[in-house]
Every structure is written in C-alpha cells, then in structure tokens.
C-alpha atoms as a PDB file:
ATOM      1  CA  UNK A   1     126.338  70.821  96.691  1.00  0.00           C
ATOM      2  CA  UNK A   2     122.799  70.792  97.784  1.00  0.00           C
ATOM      3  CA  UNK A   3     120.916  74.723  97.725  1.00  0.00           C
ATOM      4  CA  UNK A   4     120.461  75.676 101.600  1.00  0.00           C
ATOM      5  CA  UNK A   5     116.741  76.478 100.938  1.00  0.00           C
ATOM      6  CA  UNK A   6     115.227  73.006  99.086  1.00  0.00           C
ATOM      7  CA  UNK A   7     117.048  69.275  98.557  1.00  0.00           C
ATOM      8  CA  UNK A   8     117.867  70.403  94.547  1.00  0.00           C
ATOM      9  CA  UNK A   9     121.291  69.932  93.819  1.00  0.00           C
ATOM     10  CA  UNK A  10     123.072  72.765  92.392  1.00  0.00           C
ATOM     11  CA  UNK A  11     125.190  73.185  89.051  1.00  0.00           C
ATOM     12  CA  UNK A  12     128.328  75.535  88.810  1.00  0.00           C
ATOM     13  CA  UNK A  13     128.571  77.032  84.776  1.00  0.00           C
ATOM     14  CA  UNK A  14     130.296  80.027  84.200  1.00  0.00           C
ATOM     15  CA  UNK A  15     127.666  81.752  81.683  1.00  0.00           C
ATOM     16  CA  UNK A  16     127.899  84.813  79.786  1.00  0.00           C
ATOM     17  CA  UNK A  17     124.760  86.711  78.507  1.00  0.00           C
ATOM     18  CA  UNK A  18     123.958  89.912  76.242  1.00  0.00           C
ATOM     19  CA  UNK A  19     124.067  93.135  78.354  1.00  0.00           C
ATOM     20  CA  UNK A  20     119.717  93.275  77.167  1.00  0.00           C
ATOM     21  CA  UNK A  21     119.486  90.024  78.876  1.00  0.00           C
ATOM     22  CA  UNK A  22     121.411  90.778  81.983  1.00  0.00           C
ATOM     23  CA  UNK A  23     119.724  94.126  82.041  1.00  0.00           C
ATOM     24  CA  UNK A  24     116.405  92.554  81.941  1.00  0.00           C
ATOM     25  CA  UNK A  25     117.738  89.903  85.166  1.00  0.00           C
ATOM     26  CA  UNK A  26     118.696  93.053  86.816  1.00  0.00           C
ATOM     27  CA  UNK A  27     115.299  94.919  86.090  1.00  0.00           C
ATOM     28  CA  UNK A  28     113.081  91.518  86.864  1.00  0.00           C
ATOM     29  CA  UNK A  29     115.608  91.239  90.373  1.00  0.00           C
ATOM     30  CA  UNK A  30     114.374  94.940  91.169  1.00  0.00           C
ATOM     31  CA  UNK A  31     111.271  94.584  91.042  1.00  0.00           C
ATOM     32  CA  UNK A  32     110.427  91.380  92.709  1.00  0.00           C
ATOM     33  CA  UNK A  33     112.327  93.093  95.873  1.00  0.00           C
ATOM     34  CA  UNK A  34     110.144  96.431  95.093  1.00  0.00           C
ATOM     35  CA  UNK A  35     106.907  94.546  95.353  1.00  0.00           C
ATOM     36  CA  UNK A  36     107.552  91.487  97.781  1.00  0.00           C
ATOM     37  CA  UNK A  37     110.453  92.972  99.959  1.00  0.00           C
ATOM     38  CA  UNK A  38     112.621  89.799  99.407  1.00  0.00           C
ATOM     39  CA  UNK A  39     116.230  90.375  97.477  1.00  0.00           C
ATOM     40  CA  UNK A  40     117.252  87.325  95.353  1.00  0.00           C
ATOM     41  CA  UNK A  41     120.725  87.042  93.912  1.00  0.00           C
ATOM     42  CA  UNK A  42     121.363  86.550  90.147  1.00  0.00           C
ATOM     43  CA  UNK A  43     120.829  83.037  90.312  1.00  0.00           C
ATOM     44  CA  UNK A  44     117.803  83.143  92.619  1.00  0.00           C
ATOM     45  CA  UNK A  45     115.905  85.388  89.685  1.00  0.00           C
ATOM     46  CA  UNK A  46     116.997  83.116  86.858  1.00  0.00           C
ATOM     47  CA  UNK A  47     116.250  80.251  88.606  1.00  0.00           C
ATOM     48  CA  UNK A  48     113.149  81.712  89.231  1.00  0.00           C
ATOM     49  CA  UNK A  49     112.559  82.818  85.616  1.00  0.00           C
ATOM     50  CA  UNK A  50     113.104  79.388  84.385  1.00  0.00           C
ATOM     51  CA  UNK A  51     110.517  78.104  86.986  1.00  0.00           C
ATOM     52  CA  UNK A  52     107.837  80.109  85.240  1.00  0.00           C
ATOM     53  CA  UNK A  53     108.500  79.476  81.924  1.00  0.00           C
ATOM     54  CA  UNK A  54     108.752  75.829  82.664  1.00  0.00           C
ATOM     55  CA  UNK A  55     105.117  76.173  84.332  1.00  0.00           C
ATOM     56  CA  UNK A  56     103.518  78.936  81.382  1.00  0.00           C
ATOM     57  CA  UNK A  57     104.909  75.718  78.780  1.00  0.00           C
ATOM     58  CA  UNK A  58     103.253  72.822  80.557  1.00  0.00           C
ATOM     59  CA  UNK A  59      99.891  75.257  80.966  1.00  0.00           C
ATOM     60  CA  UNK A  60     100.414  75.431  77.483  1.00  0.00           C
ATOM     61  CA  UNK A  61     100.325  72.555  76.745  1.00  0.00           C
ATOM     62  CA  UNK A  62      97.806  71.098  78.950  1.00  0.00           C
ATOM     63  CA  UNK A  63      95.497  73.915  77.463  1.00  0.00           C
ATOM     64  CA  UNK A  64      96.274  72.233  73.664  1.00  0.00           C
ATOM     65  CA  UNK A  65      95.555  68.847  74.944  1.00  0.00           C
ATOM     66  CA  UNK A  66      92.382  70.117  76.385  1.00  0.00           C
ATOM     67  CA  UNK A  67      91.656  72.094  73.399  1.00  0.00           C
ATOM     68  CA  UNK A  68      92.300  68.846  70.954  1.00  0.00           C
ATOM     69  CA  UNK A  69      90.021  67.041  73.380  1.00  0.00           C
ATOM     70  CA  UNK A  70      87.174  69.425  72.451  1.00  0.00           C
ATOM     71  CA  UNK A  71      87.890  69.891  68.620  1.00  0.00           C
ATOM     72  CA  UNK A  72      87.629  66.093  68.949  1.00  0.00           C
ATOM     73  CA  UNK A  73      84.214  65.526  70.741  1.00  0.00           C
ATOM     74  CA  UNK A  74      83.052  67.744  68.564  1.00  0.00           C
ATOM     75  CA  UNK A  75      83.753  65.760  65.542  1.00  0.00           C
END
C-alpha cells in the first residue's frame, strides 16, 4: 500500500511499547497540534520521530567527519 500523502510504501507491524514510551508519542502528538494546528495519528508522530533522529544522526556524523577533517589539517 502506498501512504496517500508521498510515493513511500507502507509496512503493517503490530508493535507494542512501554506505557513511558507511548506516553511520550502521546505528549510529542499534543504538542505538535498545540503549536502547528495539524493533528497526526500515532503513526504520523513516530514516523515523524524517526525522521528526526535519522537527520540529528547523519548531522552527527557529518559534524565528526568535518571535525576529523580539521584535527587532521592540523596535524
């Protein structure tokens, strides 16, 4: 099945999580509609959760590389 919104397929799991981490989807889903208007579903916010992390780990890493690259002009 194909998401309405983009061409990314979609995956079906039934997934369970700790109530902390399904509190914390609930809290993060609250306040994305307090502060942009716009109320996501469940999967929505954790697809949008992953999103981010996936970007803050490649900024991450990019920032090492860059930070190698100096430590090694320097030598």
């Amino acid at each position: 099945m194909i998401h309405p919104n983009n061409s990314e397929q979609l995956v079906f799991r039934q997934v369970a999580f700790p109530v902390s981490a399904f509190d914390y989807l609930k809290e993060l889903q609250r306040d994305i509609e307090r502060q942009t208007g716009q109320r996501l579903n469940n999967n929505q916010v954790l697809a949008r959760i992953l999103a981010e992390h996936r970007q803050s780990n490649v900024e991450s890493v990019e920032r090492n590389a860059n930070q190698s690259g100096k430590s090694l002009q320097g030598n």
